[in-house]
C-alpha atoms as a PDB file:
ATOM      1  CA  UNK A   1      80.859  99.476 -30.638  1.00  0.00           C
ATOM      2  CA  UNK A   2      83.162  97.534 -28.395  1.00  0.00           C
ATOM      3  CA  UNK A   3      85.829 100.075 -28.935  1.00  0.00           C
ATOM      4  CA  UNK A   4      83.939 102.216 -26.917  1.00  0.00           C
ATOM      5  CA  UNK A   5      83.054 100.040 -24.461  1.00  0.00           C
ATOM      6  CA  UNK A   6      86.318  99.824 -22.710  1.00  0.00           C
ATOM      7  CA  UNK A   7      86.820 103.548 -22.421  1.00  0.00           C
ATOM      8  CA  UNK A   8      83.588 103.872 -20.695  1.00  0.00           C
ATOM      9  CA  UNK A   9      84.236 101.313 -18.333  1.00  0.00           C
ATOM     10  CA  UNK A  10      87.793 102.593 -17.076  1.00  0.00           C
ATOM     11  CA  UNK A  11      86.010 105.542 -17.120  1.00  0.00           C
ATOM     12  CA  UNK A  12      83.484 104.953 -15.020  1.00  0.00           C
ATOM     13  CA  UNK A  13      85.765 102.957 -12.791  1.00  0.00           C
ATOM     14  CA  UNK A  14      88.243 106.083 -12.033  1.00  0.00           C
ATOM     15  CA  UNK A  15      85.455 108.174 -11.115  1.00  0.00           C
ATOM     16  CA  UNK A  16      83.939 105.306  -8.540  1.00  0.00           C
ATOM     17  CA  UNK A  17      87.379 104.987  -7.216  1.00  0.00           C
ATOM     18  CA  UNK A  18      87.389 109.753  -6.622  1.00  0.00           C
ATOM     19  CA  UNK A  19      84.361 109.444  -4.646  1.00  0.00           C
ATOM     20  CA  UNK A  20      85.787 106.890  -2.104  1.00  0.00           C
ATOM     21  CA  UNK A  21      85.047 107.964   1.097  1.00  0.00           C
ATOM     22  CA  UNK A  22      88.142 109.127   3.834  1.00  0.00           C
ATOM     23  CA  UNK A  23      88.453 106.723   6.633  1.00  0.00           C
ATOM     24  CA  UNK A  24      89.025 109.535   8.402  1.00  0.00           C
ATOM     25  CA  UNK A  25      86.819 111.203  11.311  1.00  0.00           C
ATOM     26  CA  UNK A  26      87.462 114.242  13.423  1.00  0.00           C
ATOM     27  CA  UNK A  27      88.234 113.605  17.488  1.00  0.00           C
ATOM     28  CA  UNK A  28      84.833 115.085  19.552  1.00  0.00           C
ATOM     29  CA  UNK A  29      86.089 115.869  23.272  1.00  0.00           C
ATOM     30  CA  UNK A  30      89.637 117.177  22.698  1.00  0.00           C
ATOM     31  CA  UNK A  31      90.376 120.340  25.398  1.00  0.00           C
ATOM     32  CA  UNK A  32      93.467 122.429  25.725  1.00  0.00           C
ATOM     33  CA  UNK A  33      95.467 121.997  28.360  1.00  0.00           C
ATOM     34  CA  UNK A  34      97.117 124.531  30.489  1.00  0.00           C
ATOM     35  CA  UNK A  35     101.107 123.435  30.912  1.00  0.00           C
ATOM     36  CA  UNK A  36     102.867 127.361  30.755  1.00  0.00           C
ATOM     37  CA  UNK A  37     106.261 126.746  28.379  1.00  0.00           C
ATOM     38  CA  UNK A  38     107.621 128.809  30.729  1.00  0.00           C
ATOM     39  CA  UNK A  39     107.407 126.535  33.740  1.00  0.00           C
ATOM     40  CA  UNK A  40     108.613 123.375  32.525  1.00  0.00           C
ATOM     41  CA  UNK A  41     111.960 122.718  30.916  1.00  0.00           C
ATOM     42  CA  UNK A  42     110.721 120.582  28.148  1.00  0.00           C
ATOM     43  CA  UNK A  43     112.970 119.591  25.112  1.00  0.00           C
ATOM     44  CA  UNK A  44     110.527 117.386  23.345  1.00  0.00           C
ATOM     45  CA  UNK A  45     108.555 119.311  20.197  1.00  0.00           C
ATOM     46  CA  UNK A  46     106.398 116.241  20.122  1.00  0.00           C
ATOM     47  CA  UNK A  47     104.769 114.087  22.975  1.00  0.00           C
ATOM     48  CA  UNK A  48     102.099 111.405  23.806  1.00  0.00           C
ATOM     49  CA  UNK A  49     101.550 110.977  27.135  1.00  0.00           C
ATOM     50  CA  UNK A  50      99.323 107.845  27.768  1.00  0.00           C
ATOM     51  CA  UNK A  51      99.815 106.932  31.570  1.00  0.00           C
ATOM     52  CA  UNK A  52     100.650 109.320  35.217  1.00  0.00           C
ATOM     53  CA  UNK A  53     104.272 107.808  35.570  1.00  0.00           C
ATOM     54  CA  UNK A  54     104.962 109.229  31.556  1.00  0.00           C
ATOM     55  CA  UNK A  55     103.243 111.980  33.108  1.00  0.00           C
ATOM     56  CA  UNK A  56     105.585 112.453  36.056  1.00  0.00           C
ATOM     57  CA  UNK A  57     108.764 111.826  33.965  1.00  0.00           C
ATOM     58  CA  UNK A  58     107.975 113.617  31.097  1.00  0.00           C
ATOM     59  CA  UNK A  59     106.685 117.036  32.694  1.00  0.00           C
ATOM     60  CA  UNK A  60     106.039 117.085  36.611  1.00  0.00           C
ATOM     61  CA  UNK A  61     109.219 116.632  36.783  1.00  0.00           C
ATOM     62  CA  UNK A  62     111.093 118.943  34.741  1.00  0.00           C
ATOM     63  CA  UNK A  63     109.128 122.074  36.301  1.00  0.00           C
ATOM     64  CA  UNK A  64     110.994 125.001  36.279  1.00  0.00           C
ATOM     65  CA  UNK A  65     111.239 127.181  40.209  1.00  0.00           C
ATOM     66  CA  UNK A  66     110.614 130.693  38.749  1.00  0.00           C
ATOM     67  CA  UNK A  67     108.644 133.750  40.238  1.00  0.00           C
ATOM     68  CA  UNK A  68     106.645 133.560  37.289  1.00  0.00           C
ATOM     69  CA  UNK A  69     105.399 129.952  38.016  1.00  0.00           C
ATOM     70  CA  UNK A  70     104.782 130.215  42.088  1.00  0.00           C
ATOM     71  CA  UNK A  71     101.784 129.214  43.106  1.00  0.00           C
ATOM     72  CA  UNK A  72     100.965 127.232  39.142  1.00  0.00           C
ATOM     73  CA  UNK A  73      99.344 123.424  39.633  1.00  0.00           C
ATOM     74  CA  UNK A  74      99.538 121.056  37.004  1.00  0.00           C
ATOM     75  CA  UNK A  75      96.554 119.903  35.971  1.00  0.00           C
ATOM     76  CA  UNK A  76      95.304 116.687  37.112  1.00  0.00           C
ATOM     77  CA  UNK A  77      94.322 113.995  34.308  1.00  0.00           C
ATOM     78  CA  UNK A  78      92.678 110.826  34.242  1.00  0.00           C
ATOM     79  CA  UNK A  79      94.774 108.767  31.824  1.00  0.00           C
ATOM     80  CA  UNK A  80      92.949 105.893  32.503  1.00  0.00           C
ATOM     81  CA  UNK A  81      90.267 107.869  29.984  1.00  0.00           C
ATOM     82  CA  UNK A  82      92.524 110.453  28.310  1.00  0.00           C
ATOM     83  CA  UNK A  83      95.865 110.966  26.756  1.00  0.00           C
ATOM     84  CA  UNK A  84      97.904 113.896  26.783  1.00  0.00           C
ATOM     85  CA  UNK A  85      99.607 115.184  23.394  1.00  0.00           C
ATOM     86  CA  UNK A  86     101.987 118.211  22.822  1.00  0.00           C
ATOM     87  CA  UNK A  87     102.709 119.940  19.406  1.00  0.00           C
ATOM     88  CA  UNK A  88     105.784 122.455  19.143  1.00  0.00           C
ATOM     89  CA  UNK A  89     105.036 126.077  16.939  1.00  0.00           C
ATOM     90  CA  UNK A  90     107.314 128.866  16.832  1.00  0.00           C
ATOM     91  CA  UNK A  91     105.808 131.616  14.819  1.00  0.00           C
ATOM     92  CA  UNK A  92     106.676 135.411  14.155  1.00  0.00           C
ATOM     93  CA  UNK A  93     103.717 137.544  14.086  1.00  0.00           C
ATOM     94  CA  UNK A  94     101.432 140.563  15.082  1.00  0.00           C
ATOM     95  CA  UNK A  95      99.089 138.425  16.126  1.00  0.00           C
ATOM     96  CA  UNK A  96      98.443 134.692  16.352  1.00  0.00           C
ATOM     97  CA  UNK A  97      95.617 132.402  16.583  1.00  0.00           C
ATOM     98  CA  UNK A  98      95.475 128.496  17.289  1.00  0.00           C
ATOM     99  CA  UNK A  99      93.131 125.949  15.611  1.00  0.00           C
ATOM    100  CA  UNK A 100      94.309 122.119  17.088  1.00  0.00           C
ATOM    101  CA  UNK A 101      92.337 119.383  15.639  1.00  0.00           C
ATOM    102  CA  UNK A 102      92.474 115.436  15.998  1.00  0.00           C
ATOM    103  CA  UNK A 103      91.286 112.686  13.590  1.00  0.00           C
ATOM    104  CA  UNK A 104      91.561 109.100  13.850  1.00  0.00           C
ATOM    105  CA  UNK A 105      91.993 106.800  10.731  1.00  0.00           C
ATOM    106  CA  UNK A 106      90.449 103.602  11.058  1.00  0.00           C
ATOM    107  CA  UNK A 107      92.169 102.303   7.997  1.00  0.00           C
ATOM    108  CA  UNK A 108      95.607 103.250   8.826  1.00  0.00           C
ATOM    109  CA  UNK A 109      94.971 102.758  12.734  1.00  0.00           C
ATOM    110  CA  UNK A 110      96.482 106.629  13.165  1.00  0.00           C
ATOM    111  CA  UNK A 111      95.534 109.380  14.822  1.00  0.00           C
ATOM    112  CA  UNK A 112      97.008 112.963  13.275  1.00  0.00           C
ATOM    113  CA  UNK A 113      96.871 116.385  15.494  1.00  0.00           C
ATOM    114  CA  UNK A 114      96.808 119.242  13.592  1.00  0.00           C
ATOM    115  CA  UNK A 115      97.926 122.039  14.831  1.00  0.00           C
ATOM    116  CA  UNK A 116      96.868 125.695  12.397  1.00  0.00           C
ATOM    117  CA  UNK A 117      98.251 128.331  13.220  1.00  0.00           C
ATOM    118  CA  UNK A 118      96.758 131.946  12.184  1.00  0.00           C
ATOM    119  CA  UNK A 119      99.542 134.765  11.845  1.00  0.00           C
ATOM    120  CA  UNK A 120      97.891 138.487  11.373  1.00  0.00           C
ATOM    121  CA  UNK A 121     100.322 140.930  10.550  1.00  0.00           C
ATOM    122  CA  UNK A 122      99.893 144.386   9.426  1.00  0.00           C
ATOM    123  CA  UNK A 123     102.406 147.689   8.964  1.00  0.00           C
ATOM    124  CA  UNK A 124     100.980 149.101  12.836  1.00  0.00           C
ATOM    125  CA  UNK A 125     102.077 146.302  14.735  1.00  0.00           C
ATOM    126  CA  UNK A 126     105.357 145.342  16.479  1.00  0.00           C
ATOM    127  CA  UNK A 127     105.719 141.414  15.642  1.00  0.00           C
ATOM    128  CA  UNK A 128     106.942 139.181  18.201  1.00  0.00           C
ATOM    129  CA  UNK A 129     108.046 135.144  18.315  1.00  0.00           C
ATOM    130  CA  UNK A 130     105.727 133.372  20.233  1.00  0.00           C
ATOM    131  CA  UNK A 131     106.588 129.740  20.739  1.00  0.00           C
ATOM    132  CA  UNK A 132     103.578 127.173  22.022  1.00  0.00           C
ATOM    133  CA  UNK A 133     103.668 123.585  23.065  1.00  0.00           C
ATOM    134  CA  UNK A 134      99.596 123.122  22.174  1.00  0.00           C
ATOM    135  CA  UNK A 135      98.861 120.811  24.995  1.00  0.00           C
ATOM    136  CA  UNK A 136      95.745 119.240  24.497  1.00  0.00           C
ATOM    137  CA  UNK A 137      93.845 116.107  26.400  1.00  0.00           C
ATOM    138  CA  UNK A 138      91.249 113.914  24.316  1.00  0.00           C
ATOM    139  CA  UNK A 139      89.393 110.231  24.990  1.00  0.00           C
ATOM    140  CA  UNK A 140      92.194 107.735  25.505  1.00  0.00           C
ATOM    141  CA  UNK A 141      94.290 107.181  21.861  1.00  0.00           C
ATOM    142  CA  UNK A 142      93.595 103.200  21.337  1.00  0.00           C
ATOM    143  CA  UNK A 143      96.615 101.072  21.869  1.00  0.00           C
ATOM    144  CA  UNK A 144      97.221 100.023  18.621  1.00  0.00           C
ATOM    145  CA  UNK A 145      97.456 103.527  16.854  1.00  0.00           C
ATOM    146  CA  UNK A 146      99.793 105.092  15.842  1.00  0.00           C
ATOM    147  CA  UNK A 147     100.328 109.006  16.789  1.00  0.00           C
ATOM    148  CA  UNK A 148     101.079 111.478  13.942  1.00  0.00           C
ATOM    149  CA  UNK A 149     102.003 115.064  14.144  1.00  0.00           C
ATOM    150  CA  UNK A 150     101.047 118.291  11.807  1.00  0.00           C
ATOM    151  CA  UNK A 151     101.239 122.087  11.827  1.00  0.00           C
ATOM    152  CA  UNK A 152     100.136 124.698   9.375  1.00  0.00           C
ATOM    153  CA  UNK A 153     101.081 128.123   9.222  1.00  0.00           C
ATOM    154  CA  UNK A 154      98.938 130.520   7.622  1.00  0.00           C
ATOM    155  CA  UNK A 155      99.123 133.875   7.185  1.00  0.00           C
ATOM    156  CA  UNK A 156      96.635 136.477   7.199  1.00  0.00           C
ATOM    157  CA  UNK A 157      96.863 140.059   5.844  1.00  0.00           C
END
């Protein structure tokens, strides 16, 4: 009988230890921010930007004078409330498609955007390279975390 006790126990111990809940919660309030590749001479593929001088340095400052960024305004953020994050893709495709996500770890004190990105291709297209910073703006990132960086490809027929 006590042979069989032990098994059951590390048993049931492994199987307590699969249905451990993720510390992990999506990011409510995240929006995409419009900052054109084109007009800003950026050489970053990922950025945080917590504050208005990082702001200044970091972008405002490295816009590009072209004809097709005349008359473009940055937007204007509260970082006082919000942080700024940029995510580098550079994908080949027909057609592409962004999904950007945020969740915060509690455990690990991180936050992780994920950037997806959706390629369609098909034989009656003419594919092109399309290269995105995914700017988005969410509720201030909490001092102590740390920021960490994903993308996905995935390709659709």
């Amino acid at each position: 009988m006590m042979r069989f006790v032990l098994p059951i126990l590390l048993l049931l111990l492994s199987s307590l230890n699969s249905c451990q809940k993720t510390d992990e919660v999506m990011i409510e309030g995240v929006q995409s921010v419009d900052l054109p590749k084109r007009c800003f001479n950026i050489s970053e593929t990922q950025i945080v930007i917590d504050d208005s001088t990082a702001y200044v340095e970091h972008i405002l400052d490295k816009k590009i004078a072209n004809d097709s960024c005349n008359g473009y305004e940055s937007p204007s953020i509260d970082f006082s409330e919000n942080t700024l994050l940029g995510q580098l893709s550079d994908a080949v495709g027909c057609s592409l498609s962004y999904t950007r996500e945020v969740f915060a770890n509690s455990q690990d004190h991180t936050y992780t955007y994920k950037v997806i990105v959706s390629i369609t291709d098909n034989s009656n297209c003419e594919t092109t390279q399309q290269t995105h910073m995914n700017w988005i703006s969410l509720p201030k990132v909490p001092d102590n975390y740390e920021v960490l960086f994903e993308v996905v490809y995935e390709s659709n027929p």
